[in-house]
C-alpha atoms as a PDB file:
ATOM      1  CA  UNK A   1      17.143  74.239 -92.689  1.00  0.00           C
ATOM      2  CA  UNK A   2      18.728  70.831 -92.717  1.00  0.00           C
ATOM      3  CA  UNK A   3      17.096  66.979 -92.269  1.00  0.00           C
ATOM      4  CA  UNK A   4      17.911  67.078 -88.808  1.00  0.00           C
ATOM      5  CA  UNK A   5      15.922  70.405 -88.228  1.00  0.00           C
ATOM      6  CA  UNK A   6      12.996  69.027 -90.189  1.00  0.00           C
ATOM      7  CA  UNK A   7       9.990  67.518 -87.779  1.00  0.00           C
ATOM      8  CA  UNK A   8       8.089  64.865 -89.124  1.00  0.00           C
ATOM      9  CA  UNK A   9       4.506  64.655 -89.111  1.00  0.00           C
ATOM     10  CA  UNK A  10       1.680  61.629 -89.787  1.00  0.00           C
ATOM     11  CA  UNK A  11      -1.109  62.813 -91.589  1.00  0.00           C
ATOM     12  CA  UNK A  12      -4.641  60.210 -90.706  1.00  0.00           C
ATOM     13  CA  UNK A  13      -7.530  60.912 -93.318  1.00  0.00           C
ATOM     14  CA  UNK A  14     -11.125  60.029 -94.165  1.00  0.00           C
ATOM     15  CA  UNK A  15     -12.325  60.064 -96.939  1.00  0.00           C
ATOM     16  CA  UNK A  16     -16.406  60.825 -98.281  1.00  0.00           C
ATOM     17  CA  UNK A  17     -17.613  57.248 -99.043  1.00  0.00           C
ATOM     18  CA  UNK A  18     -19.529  58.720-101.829  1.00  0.00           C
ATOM     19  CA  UNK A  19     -16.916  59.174-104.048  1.00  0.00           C
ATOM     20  CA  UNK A  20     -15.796  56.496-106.696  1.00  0.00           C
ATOM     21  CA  UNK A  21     -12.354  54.978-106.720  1.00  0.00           C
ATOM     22  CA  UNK A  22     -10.935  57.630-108.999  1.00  0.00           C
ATOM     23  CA  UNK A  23     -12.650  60.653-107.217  1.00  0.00           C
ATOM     24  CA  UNK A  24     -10.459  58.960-103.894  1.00  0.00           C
ATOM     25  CA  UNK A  25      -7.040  59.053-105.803  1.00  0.00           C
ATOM     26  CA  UNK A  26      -7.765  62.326-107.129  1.00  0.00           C
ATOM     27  CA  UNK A  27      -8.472  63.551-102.953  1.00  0.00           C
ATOM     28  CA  UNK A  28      -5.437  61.397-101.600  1.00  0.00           C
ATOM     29  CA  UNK A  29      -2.910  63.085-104.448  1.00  0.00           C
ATOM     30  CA  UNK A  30      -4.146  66.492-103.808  1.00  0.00           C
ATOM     31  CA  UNK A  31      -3.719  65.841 -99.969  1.00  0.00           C
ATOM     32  CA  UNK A  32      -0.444  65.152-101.273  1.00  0.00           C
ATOM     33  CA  UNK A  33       0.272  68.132-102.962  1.00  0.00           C
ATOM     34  CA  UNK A  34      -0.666  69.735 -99.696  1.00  0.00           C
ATOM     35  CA  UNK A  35       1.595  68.887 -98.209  1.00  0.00           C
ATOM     36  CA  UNK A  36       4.909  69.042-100.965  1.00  0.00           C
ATOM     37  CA  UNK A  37       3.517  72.774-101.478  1.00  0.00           C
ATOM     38  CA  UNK A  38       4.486  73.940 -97.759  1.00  0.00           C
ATOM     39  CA  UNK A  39       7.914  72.248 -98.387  1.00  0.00           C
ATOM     40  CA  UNK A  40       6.811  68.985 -97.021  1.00  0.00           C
ATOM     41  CA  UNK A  41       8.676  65.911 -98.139  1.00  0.00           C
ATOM     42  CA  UNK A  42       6.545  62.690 -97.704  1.00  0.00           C
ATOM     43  CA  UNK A  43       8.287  59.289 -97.162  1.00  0.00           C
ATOM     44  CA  UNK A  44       5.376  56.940 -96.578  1.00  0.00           C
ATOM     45  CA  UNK A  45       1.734  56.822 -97.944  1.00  0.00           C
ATOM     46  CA  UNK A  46      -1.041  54.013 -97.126  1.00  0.00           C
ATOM     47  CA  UNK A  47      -3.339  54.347-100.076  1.00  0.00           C
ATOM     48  CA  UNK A  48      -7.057  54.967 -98.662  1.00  0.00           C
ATOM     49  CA  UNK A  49      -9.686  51.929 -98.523  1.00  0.00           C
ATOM     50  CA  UNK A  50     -12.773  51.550 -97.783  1.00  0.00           C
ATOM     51  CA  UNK A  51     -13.353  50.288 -93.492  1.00  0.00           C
ATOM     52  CA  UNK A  52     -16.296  50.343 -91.489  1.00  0.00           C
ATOM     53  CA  UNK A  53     -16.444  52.421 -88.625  1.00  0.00           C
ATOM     54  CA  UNK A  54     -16.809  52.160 -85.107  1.00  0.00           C
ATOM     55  CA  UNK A  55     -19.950  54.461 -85.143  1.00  0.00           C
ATOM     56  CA  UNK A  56     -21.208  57.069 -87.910  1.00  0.00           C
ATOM     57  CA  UNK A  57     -19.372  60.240 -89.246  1.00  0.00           C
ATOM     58  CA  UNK A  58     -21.712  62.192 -90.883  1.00  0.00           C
ATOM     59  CA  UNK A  59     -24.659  60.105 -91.242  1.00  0.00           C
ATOM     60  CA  UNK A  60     -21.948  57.149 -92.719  1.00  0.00           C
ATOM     61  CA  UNK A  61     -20.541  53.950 -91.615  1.00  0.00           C
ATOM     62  CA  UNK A  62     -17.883  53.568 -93.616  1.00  0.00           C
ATOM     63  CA  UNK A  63     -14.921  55.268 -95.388  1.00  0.00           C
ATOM     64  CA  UNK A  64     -11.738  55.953 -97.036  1.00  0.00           C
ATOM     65  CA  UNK A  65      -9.196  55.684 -94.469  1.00  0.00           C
ATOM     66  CA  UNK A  66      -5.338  56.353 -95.530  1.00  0.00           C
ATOM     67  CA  UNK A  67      -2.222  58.098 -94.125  1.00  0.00           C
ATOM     68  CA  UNK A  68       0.977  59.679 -94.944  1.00  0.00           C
ATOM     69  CA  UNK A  69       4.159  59.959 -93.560  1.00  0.00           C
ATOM     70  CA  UNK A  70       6.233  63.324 -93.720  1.00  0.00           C
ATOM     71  CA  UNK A  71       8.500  66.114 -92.323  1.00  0.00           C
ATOM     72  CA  UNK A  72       8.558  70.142 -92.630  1.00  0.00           C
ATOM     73  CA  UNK A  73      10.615  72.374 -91.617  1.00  0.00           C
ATOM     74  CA  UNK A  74       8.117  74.892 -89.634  1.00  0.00           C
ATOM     75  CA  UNK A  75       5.448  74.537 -87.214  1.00  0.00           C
ATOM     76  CA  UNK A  76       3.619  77.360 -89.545  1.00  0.00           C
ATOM     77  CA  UNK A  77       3.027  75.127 -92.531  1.00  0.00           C
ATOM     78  CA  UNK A  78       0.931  72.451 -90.459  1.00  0.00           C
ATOM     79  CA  UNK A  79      -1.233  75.294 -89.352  1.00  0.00           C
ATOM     80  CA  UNK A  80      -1.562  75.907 -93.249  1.00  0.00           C
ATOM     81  CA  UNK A  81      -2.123  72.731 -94.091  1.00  0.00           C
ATOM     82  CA  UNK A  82      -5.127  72.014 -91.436  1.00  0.00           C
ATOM     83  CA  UNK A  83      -6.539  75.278 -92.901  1.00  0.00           C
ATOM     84  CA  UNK A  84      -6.438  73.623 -96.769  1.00  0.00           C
ATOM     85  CA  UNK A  85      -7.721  69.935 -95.605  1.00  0.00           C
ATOM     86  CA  UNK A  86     -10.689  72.111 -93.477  1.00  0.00           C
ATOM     87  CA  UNK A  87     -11.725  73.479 -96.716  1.00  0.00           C
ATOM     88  CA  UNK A  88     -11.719  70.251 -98.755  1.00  0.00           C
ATOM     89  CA  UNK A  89     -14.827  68.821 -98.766  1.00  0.00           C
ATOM     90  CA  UNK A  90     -14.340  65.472 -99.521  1.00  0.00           C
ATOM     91  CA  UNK A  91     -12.513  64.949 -96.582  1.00  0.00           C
ATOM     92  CA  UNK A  92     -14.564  63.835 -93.916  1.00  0.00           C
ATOM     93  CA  UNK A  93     -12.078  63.671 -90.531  1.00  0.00           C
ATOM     94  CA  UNK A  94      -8.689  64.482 -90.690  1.00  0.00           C
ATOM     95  CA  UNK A  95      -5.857  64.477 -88.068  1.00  0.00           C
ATOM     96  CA  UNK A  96      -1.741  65.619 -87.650  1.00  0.00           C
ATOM     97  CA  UNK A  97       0.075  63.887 -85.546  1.00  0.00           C
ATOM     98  CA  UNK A  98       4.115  65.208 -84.613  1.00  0.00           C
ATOM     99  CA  UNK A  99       5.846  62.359 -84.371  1.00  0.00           C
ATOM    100  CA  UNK A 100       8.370  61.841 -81.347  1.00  0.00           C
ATOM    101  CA  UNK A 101      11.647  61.088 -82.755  1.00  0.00           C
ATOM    102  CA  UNK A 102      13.293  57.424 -81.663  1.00  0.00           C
ATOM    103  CA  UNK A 103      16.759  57.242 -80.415  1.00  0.00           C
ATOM    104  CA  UNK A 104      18.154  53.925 -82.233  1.00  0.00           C
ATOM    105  CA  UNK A 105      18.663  52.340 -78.945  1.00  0.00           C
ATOM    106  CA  UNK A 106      14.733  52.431 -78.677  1.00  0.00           C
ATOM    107  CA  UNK A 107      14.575  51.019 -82.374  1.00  0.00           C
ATOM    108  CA  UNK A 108      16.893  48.501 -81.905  1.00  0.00           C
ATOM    109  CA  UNK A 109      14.803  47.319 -78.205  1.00  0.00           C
ATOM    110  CA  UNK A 110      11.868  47.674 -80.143  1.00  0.00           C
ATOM    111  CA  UNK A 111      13.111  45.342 -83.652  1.00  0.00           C
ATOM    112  CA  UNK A 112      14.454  43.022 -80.765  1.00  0.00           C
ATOM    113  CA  UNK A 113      11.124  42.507 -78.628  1.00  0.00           C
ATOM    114  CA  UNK A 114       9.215  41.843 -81.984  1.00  0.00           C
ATOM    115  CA  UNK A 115      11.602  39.198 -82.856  1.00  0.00           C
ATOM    116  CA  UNK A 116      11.027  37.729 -79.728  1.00  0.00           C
ATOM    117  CA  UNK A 117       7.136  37.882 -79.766  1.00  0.00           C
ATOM    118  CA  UNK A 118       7.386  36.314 -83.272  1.00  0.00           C
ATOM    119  CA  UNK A 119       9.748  33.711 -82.221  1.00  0.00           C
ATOM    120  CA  UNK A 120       7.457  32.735 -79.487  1.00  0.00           C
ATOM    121  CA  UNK A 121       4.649  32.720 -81.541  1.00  0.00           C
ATOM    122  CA  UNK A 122       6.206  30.429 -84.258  1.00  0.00           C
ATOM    123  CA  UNK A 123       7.062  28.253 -81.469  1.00  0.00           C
ATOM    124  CA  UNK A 124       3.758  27.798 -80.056  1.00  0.00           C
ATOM    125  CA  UNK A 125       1.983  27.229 -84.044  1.00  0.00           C
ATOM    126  CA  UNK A 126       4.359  24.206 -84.396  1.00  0.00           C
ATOM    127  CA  UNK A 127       2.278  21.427 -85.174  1.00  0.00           C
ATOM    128  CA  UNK A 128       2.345  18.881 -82.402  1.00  0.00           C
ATOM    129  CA  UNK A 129       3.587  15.149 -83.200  1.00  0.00           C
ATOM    130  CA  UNK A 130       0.308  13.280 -84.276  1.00  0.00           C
ATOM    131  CA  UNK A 131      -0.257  10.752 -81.139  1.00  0.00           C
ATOM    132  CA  UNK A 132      -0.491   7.453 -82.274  1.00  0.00           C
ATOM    133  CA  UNK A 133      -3.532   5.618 -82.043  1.00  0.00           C
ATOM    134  CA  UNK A 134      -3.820   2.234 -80.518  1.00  0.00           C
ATOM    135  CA  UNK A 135      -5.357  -0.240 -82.304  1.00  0.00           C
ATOM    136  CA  UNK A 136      -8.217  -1.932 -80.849  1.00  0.00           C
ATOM    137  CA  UNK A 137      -8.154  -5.597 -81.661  1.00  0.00           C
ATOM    138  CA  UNK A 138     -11.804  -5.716 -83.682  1.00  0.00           C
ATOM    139  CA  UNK A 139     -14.367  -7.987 -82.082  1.00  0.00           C
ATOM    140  CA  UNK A 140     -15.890 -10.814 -83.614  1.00  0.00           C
ATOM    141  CA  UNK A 141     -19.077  -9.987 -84.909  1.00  0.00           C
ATOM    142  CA  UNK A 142     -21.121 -13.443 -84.626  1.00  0.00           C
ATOM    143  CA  UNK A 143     -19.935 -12.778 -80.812  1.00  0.00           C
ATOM    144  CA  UNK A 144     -21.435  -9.251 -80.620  1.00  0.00           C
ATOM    145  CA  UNK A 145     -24.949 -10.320 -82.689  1.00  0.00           C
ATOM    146  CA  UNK A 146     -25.187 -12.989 -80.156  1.00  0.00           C
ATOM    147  CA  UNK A 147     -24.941 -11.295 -76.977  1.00  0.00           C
ATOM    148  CA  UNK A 148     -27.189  -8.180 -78.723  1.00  0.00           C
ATOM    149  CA  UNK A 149     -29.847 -11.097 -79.465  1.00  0.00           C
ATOM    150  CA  UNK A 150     -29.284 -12.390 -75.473  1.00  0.00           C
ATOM    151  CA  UNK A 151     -29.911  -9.104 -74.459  1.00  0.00           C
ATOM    152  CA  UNK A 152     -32.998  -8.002 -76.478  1.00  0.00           C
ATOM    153  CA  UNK A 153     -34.676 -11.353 -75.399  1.00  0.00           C
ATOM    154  CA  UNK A 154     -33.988 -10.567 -71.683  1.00  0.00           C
ATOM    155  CA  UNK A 155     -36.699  -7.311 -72.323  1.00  0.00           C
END
């Protein structure tokens, strides 16, 4: 099959919390190897780390979150690879997503409305001009004590 035949595919992961920083790159490269056994080709990985959650998975509040990118060439080898990350049991939630595929138009509406929304936003962080302060002439101080002392006698 060629690229054009190929569907790609975002694979979302948790990771067991339990598991020390090496155990987690050992998980996330056999996830990869998953996925490059069925014929997969991946073209994007976020590296797990550690989040908290939004409520508990297992009895934990936080884990390894990460994701990859990639595209296969039949619907049969997703199936596959669910069954594989199922049996892995240091994966704690997984989930495949197909990915809808973007005519450039769309990409090109969608680069141009973020570089609008970031232009806007620069524009609104600019530091305003400092105002100038006025400068109050400073009263004489014998002139204050003396109407403090008029005042205090009054009580």
């Amino acid at each position: 099959m060629t690229d054009l035949e190929r569907q790609n595919y975002e694979l979302a992961f948790h990771i067991s919390p339990t598991l020390d920083e090496a155990d987690v790159q050992k998980t996330r490269q056999d996830l990869e190897k998953y996925i490059t056994s069925h014929g997969g080709a991946v073209s994007f990985v976020k590296d797990p780390e550690r989040i908290r959650l939004a409520y508990p998975i297992n009895h934990q509040l936080n884990t390894f979150f990460g994701f990859f990118n990639f595209n296969l060439e039949s619907p049969e080898a997703v199936q596959q690879i669910r069954d594989e990350l199922r049996l892995n049991p240091n994966v704690v939630r997984f989930l495949i997503l197909k990915q809808k595929e973007v005519s450039k138009s769309k990409q090109d509406g969608v680069v141009r409305r973020l570089a609008m929304a970031e232009k806007r936003r620069t524009r609104m962080a600019k530091p305003e001009k400092p105002t100038v302060k006025q400068q109050v002439p400073k009263a004489d101080e014998k002139a204050i004590d003396e109407k403090l002392e008029e005042i205090i006698d009054k009580l």
